[in-house]
N, C-alpha and C. Protein backbone atom coordinates (compact mmCIF):
# COMPACT_ATOMS: atom_id res chain seq x y z
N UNK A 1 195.30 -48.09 76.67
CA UNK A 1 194.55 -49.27 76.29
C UNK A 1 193.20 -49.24 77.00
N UNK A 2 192.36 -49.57 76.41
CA UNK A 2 190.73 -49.61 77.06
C UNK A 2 190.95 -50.78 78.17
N UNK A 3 189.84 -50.70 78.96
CA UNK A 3 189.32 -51.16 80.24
C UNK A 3 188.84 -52.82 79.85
N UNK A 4 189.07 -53.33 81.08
CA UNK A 4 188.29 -54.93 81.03
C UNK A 4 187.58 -54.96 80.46
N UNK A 5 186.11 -53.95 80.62
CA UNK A 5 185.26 -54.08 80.25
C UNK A 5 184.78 -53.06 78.93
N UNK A 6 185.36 -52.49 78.09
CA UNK A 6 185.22 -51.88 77.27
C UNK A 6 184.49 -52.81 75.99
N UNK A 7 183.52 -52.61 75.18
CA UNK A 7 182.81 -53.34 74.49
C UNK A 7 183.13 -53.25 73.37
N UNK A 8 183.97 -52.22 73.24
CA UNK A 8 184.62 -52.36 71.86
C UNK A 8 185.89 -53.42 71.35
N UNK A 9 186.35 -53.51 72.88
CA UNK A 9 187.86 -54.64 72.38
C UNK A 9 187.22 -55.92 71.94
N UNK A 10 187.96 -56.60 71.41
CA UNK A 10 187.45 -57.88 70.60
C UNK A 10 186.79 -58.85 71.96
N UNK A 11 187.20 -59.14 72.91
CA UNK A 11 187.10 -59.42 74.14
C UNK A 11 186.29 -58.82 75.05
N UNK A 12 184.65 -58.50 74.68
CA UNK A 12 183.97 -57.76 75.37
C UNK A 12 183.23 -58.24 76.68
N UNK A 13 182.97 -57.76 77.27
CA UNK A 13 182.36 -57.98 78.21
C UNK A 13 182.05 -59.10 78.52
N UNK A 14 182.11 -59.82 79.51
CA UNK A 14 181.49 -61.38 80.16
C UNK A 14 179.97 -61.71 79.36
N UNK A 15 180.12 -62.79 78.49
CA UNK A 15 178.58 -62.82 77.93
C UNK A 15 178.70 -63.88 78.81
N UNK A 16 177.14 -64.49 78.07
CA UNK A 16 176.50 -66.12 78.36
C UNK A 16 177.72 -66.91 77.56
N UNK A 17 177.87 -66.79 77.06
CA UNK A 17 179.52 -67.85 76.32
C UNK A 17 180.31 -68.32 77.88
N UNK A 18 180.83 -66.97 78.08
CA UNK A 18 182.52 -67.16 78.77
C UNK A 18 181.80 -67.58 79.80
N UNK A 19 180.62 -67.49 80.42
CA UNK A 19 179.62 -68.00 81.60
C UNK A 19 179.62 -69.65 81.88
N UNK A 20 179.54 -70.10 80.56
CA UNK A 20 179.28 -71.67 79.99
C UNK A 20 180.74 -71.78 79.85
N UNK A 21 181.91 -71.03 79.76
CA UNK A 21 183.40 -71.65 79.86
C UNK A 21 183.80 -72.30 80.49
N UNK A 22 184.21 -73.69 79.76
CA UNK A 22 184.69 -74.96 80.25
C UNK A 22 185.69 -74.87 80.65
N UNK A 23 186.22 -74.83 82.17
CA UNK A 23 187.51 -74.09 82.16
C UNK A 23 188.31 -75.40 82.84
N UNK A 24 188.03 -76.56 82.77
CA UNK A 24 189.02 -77.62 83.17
C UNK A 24 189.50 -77.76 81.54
N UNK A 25 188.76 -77.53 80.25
CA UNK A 25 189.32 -77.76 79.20
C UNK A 25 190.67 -76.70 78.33
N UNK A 26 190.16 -75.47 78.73
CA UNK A 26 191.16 -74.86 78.43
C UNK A 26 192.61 -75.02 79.23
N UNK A 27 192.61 -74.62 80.97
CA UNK A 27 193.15 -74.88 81.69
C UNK A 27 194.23 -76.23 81.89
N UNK A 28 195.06 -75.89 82.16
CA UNK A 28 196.10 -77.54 82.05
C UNK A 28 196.21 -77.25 83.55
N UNK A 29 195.97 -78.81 84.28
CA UNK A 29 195.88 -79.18 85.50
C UNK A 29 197.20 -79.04 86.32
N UNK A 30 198.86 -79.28 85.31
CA UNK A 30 199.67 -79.61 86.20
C UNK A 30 201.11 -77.81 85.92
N UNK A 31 201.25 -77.76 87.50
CA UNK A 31 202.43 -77.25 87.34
C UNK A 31 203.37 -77.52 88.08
N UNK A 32 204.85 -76.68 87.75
CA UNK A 32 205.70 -77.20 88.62
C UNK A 32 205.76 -76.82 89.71
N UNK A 33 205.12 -75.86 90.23
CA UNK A 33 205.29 -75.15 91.39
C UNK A 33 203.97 -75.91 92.43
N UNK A 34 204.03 -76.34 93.72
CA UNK A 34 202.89 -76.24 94.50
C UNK A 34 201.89 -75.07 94.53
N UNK A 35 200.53 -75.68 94.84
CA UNK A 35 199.46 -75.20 94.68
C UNK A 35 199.50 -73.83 95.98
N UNK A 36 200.39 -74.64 97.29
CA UNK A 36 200.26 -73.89 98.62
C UNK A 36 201.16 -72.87 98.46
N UNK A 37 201.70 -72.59 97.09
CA UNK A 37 202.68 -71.38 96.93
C UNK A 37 202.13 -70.52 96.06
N UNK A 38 200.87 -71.20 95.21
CA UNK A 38 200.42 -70.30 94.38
C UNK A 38 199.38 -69.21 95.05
N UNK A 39 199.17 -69.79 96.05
CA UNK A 39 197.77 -69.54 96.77
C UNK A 39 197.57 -68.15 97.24
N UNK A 40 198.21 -67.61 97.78
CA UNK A 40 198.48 -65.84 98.71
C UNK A 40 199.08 -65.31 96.90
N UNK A 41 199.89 -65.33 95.99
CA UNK A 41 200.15 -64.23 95.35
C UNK A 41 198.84 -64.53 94.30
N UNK A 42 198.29 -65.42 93.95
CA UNK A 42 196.98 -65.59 92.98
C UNK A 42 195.74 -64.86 93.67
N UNK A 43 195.92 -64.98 95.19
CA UNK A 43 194.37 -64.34 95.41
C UNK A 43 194.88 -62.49 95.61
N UNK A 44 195.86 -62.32 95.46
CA UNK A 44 196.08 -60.76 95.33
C UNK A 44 195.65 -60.58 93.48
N UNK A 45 196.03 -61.40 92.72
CA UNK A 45 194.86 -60.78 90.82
C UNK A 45 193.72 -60.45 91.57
N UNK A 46 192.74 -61.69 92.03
CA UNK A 46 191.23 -62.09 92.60
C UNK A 46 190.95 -60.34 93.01
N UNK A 47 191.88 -60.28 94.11
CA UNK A 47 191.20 -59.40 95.22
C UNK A 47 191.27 -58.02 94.02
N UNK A 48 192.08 -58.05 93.14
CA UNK A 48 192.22 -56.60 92.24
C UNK A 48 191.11 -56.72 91.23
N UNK A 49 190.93 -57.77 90.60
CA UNK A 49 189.65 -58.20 90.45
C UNK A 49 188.25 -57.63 90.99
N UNK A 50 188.03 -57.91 92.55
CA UNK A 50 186.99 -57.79 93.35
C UNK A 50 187.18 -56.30 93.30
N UNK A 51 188.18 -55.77 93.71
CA UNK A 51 187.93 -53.95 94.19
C UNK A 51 187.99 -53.45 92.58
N UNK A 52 188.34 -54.21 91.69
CA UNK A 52 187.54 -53.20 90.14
C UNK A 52 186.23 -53.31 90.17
N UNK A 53 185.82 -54.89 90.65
CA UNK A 53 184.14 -54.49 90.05
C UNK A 53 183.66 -53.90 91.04
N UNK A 54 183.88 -54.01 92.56
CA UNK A 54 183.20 -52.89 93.48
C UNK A 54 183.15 -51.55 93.17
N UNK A 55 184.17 -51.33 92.59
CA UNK A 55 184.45 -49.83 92.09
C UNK A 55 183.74 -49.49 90.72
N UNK A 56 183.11 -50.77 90.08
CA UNK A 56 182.23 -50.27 89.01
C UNK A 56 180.78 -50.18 89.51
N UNK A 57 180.54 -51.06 90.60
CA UNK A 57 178.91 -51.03 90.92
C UNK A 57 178.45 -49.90 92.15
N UNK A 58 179.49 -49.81 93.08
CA UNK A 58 179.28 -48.55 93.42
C UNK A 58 179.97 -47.33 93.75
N UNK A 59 180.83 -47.44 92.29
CA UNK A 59 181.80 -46.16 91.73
C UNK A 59 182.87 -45.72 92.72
N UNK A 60 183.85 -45.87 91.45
CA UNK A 60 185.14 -46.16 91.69
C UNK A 60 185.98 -44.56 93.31
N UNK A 61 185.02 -43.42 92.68
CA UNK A 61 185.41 -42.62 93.92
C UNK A 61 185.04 -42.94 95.28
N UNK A 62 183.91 -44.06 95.56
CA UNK A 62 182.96 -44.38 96.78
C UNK A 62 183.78 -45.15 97.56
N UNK A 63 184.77 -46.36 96.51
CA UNK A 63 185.21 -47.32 96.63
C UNK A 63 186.89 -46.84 97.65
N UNK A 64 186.78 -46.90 98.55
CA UNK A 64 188.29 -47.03 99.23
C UNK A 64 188.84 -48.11 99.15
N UNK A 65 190.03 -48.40 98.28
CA UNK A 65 190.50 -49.86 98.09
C UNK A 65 191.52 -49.83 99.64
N UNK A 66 192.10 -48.81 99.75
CA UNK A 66 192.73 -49.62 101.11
C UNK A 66 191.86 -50.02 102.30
N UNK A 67 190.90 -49.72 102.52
CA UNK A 67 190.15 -50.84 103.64
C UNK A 67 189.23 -51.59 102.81
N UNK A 68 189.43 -51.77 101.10
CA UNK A 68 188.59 -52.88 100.76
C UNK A 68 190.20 -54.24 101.34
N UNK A 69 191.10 -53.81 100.64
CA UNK A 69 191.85 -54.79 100.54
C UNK A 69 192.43 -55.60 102.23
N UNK A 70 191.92 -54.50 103.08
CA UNK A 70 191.47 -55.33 104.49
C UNK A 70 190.24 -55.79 104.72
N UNK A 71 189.67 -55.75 103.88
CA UNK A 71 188.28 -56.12 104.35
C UNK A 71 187.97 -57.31 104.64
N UNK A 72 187.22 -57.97 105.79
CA UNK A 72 186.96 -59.39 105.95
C UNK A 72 186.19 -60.11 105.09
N UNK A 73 185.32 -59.39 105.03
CA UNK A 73 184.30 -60.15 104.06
C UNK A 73 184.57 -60.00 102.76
N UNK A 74 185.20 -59.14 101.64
CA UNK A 74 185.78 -59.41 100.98
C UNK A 74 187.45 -60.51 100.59
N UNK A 75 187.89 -60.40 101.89
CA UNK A 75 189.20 -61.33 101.68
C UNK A 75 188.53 -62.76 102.33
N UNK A 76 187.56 -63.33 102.57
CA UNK A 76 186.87 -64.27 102.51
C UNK A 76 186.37 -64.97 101.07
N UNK A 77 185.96 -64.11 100.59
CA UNK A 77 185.13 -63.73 99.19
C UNK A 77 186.64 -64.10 98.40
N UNK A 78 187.78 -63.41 98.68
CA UNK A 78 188.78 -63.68 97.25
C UNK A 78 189.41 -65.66 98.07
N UNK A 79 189.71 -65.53 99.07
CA UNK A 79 189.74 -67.31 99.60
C UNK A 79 188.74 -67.87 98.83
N UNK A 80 187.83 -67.64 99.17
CA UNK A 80 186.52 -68.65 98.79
C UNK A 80 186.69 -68.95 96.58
N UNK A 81 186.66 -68.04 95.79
CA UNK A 81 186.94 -67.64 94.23
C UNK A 81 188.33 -68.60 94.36
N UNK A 82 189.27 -68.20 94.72
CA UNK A 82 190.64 -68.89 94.84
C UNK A 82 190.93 -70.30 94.98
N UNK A 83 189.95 -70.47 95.87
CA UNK A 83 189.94 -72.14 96.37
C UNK A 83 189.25 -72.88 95.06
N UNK A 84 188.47 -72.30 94.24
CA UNK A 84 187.98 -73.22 92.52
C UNK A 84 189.14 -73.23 91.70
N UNK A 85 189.59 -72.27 91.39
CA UNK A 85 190.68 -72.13 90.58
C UNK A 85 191.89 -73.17 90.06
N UNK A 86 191.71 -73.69 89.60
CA UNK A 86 192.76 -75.43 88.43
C UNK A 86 194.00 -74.37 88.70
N UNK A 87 194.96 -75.15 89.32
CA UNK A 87 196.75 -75.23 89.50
C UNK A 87 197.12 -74.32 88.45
N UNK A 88 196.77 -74.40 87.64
CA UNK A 88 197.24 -73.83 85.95
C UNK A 88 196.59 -72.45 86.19
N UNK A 89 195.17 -71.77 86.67
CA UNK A 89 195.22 -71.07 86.93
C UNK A 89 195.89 -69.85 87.71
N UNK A 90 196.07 -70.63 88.83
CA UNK A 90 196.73 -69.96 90.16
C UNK A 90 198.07 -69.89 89.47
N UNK A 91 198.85 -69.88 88.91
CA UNK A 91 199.88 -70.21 88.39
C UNK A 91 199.85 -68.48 87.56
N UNK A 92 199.00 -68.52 86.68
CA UNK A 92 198.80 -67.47 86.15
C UNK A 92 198.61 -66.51 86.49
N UNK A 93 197.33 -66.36 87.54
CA UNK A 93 197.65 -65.08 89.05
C UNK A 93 198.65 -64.55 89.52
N UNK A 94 199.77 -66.24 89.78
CA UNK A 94 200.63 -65.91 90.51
C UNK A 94 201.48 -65.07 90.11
N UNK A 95 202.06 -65.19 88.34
CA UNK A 95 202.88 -64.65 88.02
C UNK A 95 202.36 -62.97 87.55
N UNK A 96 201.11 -62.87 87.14
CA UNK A 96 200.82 -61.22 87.52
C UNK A 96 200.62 -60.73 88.31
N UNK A 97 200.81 -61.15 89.41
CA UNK A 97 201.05 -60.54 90.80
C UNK A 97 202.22 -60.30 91.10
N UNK A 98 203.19 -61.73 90.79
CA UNK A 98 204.52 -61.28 90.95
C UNK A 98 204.98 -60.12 89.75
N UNK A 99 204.88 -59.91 88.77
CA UNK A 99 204.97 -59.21 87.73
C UNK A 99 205.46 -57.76 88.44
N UNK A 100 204.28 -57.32 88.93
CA UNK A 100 204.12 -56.04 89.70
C UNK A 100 204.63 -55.93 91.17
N UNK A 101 204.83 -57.28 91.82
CA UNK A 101 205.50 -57.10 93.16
C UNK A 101 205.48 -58.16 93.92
N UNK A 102 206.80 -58.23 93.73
CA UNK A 102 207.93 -59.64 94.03
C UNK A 102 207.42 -60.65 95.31
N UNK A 103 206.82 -59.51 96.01
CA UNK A 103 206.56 -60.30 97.30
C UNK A 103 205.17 -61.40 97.38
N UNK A 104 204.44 -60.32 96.28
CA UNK A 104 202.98 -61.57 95.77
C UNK A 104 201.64 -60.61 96.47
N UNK A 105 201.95 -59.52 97.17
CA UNK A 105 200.67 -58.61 97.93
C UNK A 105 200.01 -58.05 96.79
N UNK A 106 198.91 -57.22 97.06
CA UNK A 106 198.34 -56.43 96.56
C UNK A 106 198.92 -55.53 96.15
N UNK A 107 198.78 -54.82 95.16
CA UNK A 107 199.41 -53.33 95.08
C UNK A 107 198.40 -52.65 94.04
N UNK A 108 198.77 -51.39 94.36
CA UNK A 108 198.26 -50.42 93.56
C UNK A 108 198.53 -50.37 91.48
N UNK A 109 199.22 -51.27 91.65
CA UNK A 109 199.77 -51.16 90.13
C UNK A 109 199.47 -52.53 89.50
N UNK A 110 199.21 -53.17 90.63
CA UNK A 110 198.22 -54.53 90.21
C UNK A 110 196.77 -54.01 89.31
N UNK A 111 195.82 -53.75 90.48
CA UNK A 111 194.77 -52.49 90.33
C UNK A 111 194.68 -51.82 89.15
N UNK A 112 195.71 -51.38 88.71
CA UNK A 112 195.70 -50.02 87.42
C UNK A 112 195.66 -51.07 86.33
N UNK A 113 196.89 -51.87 86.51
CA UNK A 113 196.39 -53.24 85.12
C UNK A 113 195.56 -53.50 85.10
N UNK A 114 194.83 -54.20 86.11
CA UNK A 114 192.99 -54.72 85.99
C UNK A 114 192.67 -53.55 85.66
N UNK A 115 192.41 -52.55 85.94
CA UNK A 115 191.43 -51.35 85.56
C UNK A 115 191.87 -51.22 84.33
N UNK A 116 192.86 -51.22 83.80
CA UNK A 116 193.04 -50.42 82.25
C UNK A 116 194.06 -51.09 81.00
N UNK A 117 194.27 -52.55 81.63
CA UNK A 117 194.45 -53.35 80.92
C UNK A 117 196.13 -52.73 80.06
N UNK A 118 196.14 -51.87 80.97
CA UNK A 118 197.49 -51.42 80.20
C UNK A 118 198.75 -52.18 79.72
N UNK A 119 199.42 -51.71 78.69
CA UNK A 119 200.59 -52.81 78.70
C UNK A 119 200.32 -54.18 78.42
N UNK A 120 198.78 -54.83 77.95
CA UNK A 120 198.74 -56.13 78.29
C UNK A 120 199.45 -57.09 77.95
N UNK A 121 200.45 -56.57 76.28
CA UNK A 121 200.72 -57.80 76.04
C UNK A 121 202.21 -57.71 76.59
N UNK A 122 202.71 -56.38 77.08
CA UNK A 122 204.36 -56.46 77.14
C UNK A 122 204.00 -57.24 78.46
N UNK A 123 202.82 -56.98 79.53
CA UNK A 123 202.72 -57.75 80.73
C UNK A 123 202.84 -59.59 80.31
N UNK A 124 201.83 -59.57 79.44
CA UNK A 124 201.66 -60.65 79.32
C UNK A 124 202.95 -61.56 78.41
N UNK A 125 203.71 -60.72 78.03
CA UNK A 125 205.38 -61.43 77.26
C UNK A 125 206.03 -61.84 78.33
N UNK A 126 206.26 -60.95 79.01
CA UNK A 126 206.92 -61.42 80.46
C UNK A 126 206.31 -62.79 81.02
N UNK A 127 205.40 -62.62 81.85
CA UNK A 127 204.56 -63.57 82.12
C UNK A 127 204.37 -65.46 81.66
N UNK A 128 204.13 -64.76 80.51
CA UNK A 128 204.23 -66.21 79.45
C UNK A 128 205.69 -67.01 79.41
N UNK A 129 206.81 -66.02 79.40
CA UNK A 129 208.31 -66.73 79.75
C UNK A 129 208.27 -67.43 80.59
N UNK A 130 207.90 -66.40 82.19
CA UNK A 130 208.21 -67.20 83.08
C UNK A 130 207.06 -68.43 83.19
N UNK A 131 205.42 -68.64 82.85
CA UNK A 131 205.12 -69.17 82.83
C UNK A 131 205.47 -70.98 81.90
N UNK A 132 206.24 -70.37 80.87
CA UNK A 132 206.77 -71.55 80.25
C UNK A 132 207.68 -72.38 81.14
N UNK A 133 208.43 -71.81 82.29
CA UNK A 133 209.46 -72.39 82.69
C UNK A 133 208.51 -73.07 84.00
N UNK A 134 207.82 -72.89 83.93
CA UNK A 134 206.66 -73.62 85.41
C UNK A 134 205.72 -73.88 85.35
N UNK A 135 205.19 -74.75 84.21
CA UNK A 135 203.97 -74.97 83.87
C UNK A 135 204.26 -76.09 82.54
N UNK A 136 203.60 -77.43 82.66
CA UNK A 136 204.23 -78.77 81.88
C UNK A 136 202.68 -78.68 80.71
N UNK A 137 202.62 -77.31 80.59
CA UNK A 137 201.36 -76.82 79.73
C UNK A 137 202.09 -75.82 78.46
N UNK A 138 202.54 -76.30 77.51
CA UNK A 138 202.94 -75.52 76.69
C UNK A 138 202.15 -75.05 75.68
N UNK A 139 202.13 -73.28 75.67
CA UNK A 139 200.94 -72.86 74.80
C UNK A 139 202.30 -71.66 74.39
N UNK A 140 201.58 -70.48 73.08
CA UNK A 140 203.02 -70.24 72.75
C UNK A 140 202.04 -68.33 73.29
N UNK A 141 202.76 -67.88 72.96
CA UNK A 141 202.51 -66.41 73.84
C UNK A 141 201.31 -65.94 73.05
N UNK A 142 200.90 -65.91 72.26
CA UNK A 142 199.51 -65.12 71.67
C UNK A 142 198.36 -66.16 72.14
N UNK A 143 198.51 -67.96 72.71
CA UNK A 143 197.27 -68.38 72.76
C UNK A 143 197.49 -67.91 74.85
N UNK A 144 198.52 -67.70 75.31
CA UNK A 144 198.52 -67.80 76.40
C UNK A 144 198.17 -66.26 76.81
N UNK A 145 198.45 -65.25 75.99
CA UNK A 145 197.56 -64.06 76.11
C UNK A 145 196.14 -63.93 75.89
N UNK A 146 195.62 -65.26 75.49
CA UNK A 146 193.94 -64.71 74.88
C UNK A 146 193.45 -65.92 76.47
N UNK A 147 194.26 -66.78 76.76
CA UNK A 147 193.77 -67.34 78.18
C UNK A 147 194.00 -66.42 79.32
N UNK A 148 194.86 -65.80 79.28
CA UNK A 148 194.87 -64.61 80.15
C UNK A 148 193.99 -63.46 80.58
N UNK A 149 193.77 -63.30 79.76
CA UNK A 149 192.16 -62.34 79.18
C UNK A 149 191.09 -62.93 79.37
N UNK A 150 191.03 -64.35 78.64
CA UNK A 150 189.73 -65.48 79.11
C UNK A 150 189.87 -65.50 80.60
N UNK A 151 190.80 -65.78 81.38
CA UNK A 151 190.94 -65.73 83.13
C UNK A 151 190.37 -64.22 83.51
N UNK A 152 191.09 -63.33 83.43
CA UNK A 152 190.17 -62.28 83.94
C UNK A 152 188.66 -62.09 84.08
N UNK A 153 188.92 -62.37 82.61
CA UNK A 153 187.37 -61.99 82.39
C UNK A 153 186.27 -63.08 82.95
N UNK A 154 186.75 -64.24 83.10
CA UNK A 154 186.11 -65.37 84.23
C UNK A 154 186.21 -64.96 85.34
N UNK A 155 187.04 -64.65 86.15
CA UNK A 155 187.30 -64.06 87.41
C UNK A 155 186.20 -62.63 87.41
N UNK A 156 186.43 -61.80 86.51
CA UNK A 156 185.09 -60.83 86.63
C UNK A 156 183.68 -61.07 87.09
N UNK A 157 182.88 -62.39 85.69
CA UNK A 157 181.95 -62.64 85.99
C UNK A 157 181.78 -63.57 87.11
N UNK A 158 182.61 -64.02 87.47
CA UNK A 158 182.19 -65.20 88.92
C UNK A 158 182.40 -64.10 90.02
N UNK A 159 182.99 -63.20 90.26
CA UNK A 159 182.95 -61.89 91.29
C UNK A 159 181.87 -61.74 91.08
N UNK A 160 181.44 -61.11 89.82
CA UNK A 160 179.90 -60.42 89.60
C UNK A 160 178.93 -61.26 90.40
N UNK A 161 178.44 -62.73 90.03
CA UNK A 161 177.83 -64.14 90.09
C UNK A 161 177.50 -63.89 91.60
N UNK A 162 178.94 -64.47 92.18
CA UNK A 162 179.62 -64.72 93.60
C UNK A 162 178.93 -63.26 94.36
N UNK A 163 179.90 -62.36 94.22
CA UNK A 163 179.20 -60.98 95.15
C UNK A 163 177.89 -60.62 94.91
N UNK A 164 177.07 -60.74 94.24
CA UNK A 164 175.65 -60.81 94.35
C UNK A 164 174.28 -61.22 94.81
N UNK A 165 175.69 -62.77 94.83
CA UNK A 165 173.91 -64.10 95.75
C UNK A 165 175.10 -63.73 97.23
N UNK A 166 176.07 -63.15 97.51
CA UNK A 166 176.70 -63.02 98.72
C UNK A 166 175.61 -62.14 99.70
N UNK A 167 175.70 -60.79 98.82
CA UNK A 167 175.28 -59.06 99.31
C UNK A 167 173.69 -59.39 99.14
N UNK A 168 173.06 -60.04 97.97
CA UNK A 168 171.69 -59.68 97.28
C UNK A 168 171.85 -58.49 96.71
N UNK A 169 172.77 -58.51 96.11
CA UNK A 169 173.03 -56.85 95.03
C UNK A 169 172.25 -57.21 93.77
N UNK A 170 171.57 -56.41 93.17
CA UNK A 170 171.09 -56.89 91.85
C UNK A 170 171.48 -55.98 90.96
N UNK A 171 172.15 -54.69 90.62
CA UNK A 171 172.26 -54.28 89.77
C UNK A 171 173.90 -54.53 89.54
């Protein structure tokens, strides 16, 4: 399956649209789970998130994700992204994080999904189950796969946004 950012999937690249995405409207505010539980396995998506686009701006061989994923100023950077994020979001993190590993950390196979979007929708079948059973937001699995995709791809461009006025990176 092509990449986040591949311009050919129907879902291309972060425009000025998904920029202007109203995301208290899509987003449903309430779940069943606390927010202080969503919090550590949602900012492990974020941080897989952050080390894809580092790895696109200054290439993915340059990029050592195991001392990105210690990194201070980046795990500041995924706190800081994490702390905006509507309940309903973190919720959604949470469970593709757990997806790939039970405990809610980072992993390497987190990473390969963000990078290559593989599997998205058998990921995202799973996902959507358990999300039905914890979340008083009922959407049915094809609209909760295209919010899934809408989340990433928000999480991309606010990394992009965010790590830029952080560093002063401009390209």
């Amino acid at each position: 399956m092509a990449s986040l950012h591949d311009s050919s999937r129907a879902f291309a690249h972060v425009s000025a649209l998904l920029s202007k995405f109203h995301w208290e409207i899509i987003m449903a505010p309430n779940t069943l789970l606390p927010e202080e539980i969503l919090a550590f396995p949602a900012q492990s998506t974020v941080k897989a998130v952050h080390i894809y686009f580092l790895g696109l701006i200054y290439g993915s061989n340059y990029v050592n994700i195991s001392r990105l994923d210690q990194n201070e100023t980046v795990c500041r950077h995924v706190e800081e992204i994490s702390s905006d994020l509507t309940p309903d979001a973190l919720l959604k993190l949470s469970l593709l994080t757990w997806h790939f590993d039970a405990r809610g950390d980072f992993s390497q196979e987190l990473l390969q999904f963000i990078t290559e979007l593989g599997e998205f929708e058998e990921v995202c079948q799973v996902t959507w189950e358990q999300y039905s059973d914890r979340s008083e937001h009922y959407v049915s699995c094809k609209v909760f796969m295209i919010e899934m995709l809408n989340l990433l791809r928000f999480l991309e461009g606010y990394v992009a946004r965010s790590w830029t006025r952080l560093c002063g990176r401009s390209d």
